[in-house]
C-alpha atoms as a PDB file:
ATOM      1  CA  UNK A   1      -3.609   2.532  19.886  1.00  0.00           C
ATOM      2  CA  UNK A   2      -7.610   2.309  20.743  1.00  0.00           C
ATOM      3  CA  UNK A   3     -10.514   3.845  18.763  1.00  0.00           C
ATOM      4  CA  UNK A   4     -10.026   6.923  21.834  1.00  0.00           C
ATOM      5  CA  UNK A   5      -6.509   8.302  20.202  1.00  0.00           C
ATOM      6  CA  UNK A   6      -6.407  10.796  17.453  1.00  0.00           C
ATOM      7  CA  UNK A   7      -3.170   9.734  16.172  1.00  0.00           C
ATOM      8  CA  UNK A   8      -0.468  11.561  13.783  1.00  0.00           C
ATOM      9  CA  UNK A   9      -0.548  10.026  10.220  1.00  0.00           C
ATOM     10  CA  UNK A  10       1.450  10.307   7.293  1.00  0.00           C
ATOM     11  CA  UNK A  11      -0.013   8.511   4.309  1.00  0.00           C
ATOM     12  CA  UNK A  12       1.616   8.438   1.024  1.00  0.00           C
ATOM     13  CA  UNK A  13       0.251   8.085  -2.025  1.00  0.00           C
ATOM     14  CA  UNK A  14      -2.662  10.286  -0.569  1.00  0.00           C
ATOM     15  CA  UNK A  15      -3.794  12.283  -3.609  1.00  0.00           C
ATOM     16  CA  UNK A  16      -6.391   9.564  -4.735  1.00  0.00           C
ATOM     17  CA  UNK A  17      -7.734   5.881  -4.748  1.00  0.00           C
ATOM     18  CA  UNK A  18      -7.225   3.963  -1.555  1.00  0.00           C
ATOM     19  CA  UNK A  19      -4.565   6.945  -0.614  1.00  0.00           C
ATOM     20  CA  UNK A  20      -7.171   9.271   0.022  1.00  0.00           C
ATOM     21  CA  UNK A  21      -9.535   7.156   1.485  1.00  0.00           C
ATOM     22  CA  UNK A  22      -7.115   6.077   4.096  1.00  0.00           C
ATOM     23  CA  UNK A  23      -6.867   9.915   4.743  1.00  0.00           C
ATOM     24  CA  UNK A  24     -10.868   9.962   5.178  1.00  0.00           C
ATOM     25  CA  UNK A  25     -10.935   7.405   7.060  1.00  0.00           C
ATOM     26  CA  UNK A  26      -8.644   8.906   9.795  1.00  0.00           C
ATOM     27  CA  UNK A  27      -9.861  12.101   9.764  1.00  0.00           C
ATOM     28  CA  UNK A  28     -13.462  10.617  10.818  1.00  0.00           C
ATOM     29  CA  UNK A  29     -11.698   9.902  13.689  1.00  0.00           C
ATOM     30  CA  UNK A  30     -10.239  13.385  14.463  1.00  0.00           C
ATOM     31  CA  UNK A  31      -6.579  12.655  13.227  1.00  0.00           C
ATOM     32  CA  UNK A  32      -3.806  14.851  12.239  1.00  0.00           C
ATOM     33  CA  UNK A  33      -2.889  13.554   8.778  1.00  0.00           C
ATOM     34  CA  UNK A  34       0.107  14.321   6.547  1.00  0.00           C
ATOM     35  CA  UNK A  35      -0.913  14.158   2.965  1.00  0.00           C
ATOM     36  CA  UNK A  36       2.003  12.710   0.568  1.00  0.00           C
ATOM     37  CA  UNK A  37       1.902  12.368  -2.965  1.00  0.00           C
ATOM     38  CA  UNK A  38       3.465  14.476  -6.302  1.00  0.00           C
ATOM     39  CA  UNK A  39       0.171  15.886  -6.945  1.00  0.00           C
ATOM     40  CA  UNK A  40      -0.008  19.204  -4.960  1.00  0.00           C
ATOM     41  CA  UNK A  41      -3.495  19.913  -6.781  1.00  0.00           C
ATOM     42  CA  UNK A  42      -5.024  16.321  -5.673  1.00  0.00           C
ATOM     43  CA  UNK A  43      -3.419  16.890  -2.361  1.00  0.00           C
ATOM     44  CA  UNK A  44      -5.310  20.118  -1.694  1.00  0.00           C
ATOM     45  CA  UNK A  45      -8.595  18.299  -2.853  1.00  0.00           C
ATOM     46  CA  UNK A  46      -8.155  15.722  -0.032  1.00  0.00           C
ATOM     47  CA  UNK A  47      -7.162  18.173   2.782  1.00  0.00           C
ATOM     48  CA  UNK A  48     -10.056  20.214   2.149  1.00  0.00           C
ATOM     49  CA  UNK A  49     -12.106  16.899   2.746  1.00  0.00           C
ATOM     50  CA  UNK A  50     -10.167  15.457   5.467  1.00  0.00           C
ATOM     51  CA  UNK A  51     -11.101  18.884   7.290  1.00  0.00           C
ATOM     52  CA  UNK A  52     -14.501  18.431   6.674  1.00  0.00           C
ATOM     53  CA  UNK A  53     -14.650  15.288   8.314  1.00  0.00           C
ATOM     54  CA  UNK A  54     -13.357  16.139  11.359  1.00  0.00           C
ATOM     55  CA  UNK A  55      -9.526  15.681  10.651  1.00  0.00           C
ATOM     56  CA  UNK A  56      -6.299  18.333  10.307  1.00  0.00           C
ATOM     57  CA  UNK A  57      -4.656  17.761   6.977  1.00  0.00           C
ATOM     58  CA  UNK A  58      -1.082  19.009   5.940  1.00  0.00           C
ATOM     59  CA  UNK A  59       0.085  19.184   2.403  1.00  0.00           C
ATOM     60  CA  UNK A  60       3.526  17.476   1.229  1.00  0.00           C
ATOM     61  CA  UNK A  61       4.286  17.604  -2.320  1.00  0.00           C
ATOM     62  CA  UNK A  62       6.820  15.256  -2.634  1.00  0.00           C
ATOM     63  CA  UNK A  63       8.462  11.899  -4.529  1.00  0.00           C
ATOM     64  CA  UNK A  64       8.499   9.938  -2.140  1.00  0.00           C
ATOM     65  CA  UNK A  65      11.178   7.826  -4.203  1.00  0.00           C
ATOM     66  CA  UNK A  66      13.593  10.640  -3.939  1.00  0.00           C
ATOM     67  CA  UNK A  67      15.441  10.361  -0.343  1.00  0.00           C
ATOM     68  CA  UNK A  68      15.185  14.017   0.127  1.00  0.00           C
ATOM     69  CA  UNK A  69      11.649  14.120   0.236  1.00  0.00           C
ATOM     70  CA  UNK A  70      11.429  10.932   2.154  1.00  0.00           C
ATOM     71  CA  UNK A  71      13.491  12.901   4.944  1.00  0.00           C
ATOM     72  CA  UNK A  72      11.241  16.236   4.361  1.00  0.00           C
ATOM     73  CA  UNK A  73       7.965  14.240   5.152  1.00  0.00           C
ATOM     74  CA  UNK A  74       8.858  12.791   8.641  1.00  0.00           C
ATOM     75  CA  UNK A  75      10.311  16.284   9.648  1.00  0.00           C
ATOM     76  CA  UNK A  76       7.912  18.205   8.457  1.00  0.00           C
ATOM     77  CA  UNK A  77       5.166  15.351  10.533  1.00  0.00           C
ATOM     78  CA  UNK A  78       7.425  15.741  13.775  1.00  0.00           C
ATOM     79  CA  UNK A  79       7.269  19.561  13.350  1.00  0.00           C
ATOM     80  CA  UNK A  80       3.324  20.135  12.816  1.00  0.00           C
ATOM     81  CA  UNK A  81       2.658  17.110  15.025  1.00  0.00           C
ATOM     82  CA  UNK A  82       5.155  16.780  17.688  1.00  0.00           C
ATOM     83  CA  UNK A  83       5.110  12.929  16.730  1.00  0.00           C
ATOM     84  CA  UNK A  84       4.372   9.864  14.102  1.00  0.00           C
ATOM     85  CA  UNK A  85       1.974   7.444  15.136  1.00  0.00           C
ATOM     86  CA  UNK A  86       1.438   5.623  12.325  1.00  0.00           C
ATOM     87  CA  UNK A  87       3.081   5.980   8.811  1.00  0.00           C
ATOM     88  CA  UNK A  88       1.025   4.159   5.631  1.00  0.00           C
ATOM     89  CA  UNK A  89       3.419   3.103   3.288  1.00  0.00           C
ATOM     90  CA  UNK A  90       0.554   3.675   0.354  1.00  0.00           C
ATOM     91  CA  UNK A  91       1.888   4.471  -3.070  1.00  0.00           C
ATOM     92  CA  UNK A  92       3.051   2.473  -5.515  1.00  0.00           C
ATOM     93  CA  UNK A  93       1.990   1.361  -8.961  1.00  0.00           C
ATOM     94  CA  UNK A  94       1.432  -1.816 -11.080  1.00  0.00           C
ATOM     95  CA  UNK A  95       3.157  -2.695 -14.228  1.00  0.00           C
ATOM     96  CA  UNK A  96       1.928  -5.418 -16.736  1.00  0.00           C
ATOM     97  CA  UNK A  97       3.952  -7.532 -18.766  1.00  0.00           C
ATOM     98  CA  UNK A  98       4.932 -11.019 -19.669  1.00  0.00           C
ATOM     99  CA  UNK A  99       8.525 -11.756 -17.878  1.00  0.00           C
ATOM    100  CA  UNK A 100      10.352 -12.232 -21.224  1.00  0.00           C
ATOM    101  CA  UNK A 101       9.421  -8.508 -21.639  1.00  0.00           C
ATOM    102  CA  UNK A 102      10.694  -6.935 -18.682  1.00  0.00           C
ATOM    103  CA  UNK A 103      12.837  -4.327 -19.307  1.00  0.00           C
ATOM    104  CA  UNK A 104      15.548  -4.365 -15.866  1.00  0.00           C
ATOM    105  CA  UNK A 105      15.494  -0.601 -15.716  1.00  0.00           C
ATOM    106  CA  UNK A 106      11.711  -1.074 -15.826  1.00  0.00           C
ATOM    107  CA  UNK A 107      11.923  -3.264 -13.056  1.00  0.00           C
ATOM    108  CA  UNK A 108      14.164  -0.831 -10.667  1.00  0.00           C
ATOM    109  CA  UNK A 109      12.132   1.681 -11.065  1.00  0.00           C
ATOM    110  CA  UNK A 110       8.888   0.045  -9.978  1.00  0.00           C
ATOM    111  CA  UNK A 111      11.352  -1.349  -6.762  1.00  0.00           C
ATOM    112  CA  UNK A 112      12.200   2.300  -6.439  1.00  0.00           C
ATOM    113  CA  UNK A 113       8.181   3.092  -5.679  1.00  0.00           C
ATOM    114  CA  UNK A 114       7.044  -0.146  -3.944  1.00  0.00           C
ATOM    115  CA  UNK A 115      10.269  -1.189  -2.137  1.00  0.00           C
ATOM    116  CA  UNK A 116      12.883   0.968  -1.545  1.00  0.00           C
ATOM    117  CA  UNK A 117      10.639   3.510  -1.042  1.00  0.00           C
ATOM    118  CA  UNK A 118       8.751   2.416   2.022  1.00  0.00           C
ATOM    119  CA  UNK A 119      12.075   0.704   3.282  1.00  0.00           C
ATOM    120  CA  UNK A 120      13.790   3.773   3.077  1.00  0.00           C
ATOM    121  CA  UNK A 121      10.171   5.998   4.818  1.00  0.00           C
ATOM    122  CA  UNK A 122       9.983   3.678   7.869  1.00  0.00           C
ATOM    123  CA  UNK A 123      13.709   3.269   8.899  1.00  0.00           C
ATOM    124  CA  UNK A 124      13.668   7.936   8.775  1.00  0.00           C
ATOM    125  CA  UNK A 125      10.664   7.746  10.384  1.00  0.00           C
ATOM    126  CA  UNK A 126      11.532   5.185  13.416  1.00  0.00           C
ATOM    127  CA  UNK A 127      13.229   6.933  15.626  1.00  0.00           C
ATOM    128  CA  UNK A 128       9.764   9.295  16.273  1.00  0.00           C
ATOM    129  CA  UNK A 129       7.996   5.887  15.449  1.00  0.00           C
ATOM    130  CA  UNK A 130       9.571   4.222  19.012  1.00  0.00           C
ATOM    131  CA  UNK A 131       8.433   7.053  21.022  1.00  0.00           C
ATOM    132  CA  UNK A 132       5.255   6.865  20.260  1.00  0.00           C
ATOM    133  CA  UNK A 133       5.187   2.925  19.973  1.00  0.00           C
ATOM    134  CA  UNK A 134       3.458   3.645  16.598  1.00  0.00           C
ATOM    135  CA  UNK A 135       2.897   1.538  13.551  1.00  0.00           C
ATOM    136  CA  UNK A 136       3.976   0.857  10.318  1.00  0.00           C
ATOM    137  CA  UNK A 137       1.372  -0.071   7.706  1.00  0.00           C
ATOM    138  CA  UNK A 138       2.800  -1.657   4.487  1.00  0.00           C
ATOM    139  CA  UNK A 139       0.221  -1.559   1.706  1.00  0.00           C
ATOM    140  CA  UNK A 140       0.935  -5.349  -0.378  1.00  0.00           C
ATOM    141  CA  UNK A 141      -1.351  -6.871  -2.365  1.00  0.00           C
ATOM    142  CA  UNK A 142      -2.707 -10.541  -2.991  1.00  0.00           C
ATOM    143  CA  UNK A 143      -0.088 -10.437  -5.308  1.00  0.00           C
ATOM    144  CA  UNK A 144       2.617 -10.159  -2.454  1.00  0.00           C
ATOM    145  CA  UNK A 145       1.826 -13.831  -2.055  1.00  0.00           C
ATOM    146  CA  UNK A 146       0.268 -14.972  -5.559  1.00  0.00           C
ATOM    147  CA  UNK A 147       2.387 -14.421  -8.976  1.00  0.00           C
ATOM    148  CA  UNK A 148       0.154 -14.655 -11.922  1.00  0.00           C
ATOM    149  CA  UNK A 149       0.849 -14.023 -15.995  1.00  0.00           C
ATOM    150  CA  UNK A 150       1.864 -10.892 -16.615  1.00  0.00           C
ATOM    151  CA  UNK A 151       2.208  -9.612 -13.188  1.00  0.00           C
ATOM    152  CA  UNK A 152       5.213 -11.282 -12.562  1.00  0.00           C
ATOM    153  CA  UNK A 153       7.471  -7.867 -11.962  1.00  0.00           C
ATOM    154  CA  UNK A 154       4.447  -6.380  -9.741  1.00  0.00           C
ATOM    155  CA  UNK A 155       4.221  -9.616  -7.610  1.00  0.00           C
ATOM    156  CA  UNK A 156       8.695  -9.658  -7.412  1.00  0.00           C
ATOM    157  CA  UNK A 157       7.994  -5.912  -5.749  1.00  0.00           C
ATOM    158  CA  UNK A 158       5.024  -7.038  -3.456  1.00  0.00           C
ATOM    159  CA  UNK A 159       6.734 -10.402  -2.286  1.00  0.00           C
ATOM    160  CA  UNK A 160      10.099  -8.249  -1.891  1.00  0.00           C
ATOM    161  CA  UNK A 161       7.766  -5.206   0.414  1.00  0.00           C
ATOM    162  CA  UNK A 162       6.053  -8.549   2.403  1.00  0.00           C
ATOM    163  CA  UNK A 163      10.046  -9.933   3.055  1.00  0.00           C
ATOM    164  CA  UNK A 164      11.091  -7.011   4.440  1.00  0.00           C
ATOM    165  CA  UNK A 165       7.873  -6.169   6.709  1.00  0.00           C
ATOM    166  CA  UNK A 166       8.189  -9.701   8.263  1.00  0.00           C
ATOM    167  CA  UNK A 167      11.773  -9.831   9.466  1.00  0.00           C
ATOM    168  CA  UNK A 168      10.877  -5.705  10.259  1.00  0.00           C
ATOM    169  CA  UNK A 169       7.900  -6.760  12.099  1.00  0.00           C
ATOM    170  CA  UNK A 170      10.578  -9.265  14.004  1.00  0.00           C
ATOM    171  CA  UNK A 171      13.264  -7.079  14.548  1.00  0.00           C
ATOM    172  CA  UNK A 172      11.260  -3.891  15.887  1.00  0.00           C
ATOM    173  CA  UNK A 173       8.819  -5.420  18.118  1.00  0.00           C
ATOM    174  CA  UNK A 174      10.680  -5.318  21.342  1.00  0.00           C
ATOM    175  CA  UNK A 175      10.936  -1.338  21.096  1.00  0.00           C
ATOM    176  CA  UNK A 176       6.977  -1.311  20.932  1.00  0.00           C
ATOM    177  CA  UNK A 177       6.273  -0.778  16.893  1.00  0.00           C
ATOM    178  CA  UNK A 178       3.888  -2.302  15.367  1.00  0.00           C
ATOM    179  CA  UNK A 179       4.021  -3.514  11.334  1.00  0.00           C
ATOM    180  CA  UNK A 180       0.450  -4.072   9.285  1.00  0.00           C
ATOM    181  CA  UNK A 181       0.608  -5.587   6.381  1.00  0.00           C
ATOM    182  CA  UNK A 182      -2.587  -4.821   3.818  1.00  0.00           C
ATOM    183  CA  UNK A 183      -3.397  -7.754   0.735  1.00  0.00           C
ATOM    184  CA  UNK A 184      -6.300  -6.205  -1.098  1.00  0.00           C
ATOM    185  CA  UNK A 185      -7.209  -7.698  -4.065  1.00  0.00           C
ATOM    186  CA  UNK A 186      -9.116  -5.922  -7.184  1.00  0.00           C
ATOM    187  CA  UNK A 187     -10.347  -2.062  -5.743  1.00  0.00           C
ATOM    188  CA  UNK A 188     -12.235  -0.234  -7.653  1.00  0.00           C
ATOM    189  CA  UNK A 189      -9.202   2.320  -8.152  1.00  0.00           C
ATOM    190  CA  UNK A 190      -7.560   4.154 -11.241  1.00  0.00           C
ATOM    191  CA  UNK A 191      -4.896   1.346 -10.285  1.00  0.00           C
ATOM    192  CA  UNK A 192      -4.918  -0.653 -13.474  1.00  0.00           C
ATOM    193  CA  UNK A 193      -5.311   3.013 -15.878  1.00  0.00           C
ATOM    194  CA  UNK A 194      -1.877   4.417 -13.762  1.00  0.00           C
ATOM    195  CA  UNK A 195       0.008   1.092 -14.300  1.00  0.00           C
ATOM    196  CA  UNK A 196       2.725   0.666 -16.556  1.00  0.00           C
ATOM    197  CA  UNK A 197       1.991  -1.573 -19.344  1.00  0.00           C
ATOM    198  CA  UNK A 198       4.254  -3.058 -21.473  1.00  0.00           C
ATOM    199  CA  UNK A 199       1.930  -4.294 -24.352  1.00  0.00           C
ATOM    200  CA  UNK A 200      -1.658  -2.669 -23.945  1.00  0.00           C
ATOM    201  CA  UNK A 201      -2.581  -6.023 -22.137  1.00  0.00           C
ATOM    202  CA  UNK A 202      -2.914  -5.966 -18.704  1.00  0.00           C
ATOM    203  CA  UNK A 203      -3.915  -9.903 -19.074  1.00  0.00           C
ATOM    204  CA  UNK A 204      -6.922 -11.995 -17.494  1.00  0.00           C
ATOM    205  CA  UNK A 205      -8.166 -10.193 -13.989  1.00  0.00           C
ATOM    206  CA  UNK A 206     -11.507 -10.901 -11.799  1.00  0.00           C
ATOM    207  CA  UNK A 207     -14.346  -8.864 -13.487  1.00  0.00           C
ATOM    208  CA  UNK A 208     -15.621  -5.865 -12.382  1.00  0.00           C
ATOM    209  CA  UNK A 209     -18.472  -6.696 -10.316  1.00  0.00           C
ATOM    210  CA  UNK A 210     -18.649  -8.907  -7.148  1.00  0.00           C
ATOM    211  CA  UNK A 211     -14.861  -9.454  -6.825  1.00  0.00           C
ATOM    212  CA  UNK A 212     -13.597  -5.469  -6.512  1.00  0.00           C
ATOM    213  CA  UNK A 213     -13.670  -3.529  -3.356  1.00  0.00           C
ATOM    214  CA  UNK A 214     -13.907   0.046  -2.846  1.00  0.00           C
ATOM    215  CA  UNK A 215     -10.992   1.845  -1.698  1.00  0.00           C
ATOM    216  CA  UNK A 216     -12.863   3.038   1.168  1.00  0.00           C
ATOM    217  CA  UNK A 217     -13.532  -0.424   2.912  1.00  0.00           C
ATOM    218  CA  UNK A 218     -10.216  -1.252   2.161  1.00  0.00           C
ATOM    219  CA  UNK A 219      -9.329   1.894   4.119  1.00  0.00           C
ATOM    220  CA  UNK A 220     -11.989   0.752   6.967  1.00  0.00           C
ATOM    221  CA  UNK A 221     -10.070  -2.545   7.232  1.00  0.00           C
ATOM    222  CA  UNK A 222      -6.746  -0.876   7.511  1.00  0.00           C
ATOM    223  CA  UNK A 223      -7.342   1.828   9.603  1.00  0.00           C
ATOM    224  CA  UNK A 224      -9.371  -0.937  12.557  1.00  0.00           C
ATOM    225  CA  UNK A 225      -5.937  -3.397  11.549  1.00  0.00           C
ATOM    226  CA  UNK A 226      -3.910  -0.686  13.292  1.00  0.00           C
ATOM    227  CA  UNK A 227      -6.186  -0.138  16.055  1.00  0.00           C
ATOM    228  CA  UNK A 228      -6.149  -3.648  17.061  1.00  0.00           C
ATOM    229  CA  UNK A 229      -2.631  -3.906  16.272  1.00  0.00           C
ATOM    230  CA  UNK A 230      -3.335  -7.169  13.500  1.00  0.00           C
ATOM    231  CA  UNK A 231      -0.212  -8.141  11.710  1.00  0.00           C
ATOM    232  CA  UNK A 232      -1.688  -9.100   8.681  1.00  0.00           C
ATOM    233  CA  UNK A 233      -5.167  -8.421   6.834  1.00  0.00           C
ATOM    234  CA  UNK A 234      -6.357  -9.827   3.287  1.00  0.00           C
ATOM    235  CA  UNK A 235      -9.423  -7.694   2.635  1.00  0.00           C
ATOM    236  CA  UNK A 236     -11.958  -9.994   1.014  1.00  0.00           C
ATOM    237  CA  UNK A 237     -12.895 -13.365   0.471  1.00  0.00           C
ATOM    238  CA  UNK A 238     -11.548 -13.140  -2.922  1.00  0.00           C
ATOM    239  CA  UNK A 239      -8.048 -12.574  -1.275  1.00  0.00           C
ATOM    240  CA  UNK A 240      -8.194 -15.273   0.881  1.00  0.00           C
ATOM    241  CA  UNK A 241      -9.065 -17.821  -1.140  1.00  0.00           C
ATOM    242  CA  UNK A 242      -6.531 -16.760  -3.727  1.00  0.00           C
ATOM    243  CA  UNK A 243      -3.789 -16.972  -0.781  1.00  0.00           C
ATOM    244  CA  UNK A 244      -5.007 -20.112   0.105  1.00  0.00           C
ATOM    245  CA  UNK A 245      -5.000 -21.775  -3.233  1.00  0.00           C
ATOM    246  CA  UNK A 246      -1.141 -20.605  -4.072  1.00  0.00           C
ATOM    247  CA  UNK A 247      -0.418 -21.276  -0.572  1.00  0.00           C
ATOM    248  CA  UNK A 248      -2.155 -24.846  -0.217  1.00  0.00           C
ATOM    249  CA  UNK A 249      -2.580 -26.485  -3.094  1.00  0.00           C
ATOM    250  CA  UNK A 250       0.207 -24.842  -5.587  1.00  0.00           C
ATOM    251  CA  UNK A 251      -0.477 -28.470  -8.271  1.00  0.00           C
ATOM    252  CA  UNK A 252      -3.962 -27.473  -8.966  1.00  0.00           C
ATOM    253  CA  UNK A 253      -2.994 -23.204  -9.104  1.00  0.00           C
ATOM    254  CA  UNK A 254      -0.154 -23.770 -11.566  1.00  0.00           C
ATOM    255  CA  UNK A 255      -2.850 -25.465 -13.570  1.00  0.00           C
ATOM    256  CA  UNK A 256      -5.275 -22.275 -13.668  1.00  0.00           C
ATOM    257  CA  UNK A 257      -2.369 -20.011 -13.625  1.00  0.00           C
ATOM    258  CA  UNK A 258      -1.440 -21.604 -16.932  1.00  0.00           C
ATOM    259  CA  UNK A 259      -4.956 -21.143 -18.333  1.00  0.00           C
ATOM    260  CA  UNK A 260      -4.923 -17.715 -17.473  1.00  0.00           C
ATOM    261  CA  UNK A 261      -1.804 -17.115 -19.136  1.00  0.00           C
ATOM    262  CA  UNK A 262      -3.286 -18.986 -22.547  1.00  0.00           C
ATOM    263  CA  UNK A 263      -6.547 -16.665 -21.881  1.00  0.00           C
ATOM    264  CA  UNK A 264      -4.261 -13.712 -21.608  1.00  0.00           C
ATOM    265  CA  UNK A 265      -2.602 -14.809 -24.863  1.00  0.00           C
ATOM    266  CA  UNK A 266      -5.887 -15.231 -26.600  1.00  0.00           C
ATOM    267  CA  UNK A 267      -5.459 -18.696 -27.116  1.00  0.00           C
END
């Protein structure tokens, strides 16, 4: 796909944070976006803006961890639309807690959002997806490739999502589909206030200043990552390094992992 198409989007997740700016982001380019998320009010909100920037918006309320919605969002894209060019794979939510704490129906339910969820959104939408040799973007996180204290249950879900989309990524490229993956690190997003939290601590996180992003450069980096067909993006320096430390040199990263986790502790 080149900067000339105005594709057919479905973005989930779209009510708010890096959701809606993906939505923006599109629309500035004259795209025909399906808006997913449970919040029918926020929905409307972005719609009205995605028109105003040049794009044509469509409302889905829907839980997108419920199969029957999952189904009801691709047809109702393929009906407005006529095709899927590119589905985001966008919501999900953190969850905070040490590992001793995790709860295992906690734990399926966040897989239900940030796993089985997109799994279950790309293979319905696929079938439209290889006619239109379109692309699915899988929204990780740094912490699809870095585990640190207390975000061990949000990291299992992101390195579980980053599994998948790289034997998916394998397995579908020969019928023309393309699979972005997105690792953005802190955003400047109602992310941490949304997330569950076992213990009121979310533990020890970059501050608020130099290392967050906003969601709409994040949405800039994703939205040129499809265009130029990149398999993978980590959004900021912050990302990279991070990535490169766990990846690299894991001795001297279990060291500051373990002084984050005394920081955490207030020790």
């Amino acid at each position: 796909m080149t900067r000339g198409d105005k594709p057919a989007v479905i973005v989930t997740g779209a009510s708010s944070g890096i959701g809606r700016s993906l939505a923006l982001a599109w629309a500035r380019r004259g795209a025909s976006v399906v808006l997913t998320a449970r919040d029918e009010e926020g929905l409307a909100s972005v719609a009205r803006d995605v028109s105003a920037r040049g794009g044509h918006a469509i409302v889905v309320a829907a839980d997108v961890t419920r199969e029957i919605h999952r189904v009801r969002i691709v047809e109702r894209a393929f009906a407005e639309f006529g095709r899927i060019d590119v589905l985001v794979n966008n919501a999900g939510r953190g969850f905070y807690a040490p590992v001793e704490k995790i709860a295992p129906d906690d734990l399926a339910q966040l897989f239900e959002l940030n796993v089985f969820a997109p799994l279950r959104l790309s293979q319905v939408a696929l079938p439209e997806l290889e006619k239109s040799r379109g692309t699915i973007v899988m929204m990780s996180s740094i912490a699809g490739v870095v585990s640190v204290p207390r975000m061990g249950a949000y990291a299992a879900s992101k390195f579980a999502l980053e599994a998948l989309a790289m034997a998916l990524r394998a397995e579908i490229a020969a019928r023309g589909i393309k699979v972005v993956v997105i690792r953005p690190g802190p955003v400047d997003t109602p992310f941490r206030a949304n997330a569950v939290n076992v213990d009121n601590n979310p533990g020890v996180r970059p501050g608020s200043g130099r290392s967050k992003q906003t969601a709409d450069l994040v949405a800039e980096k994703t939205v040129r990552a499809v265009e130029k067909s990149r398999a993978v993006v980590e959004t900021s320096t912050y990302v990279q390094f991070a990535s490169f430390m766990a990846r690299t040199l894991p001795g001297p990263f279990r060291i500051i992992s373990k002084q984050m986790a005394k920081r955490a502790d207030g020790r």
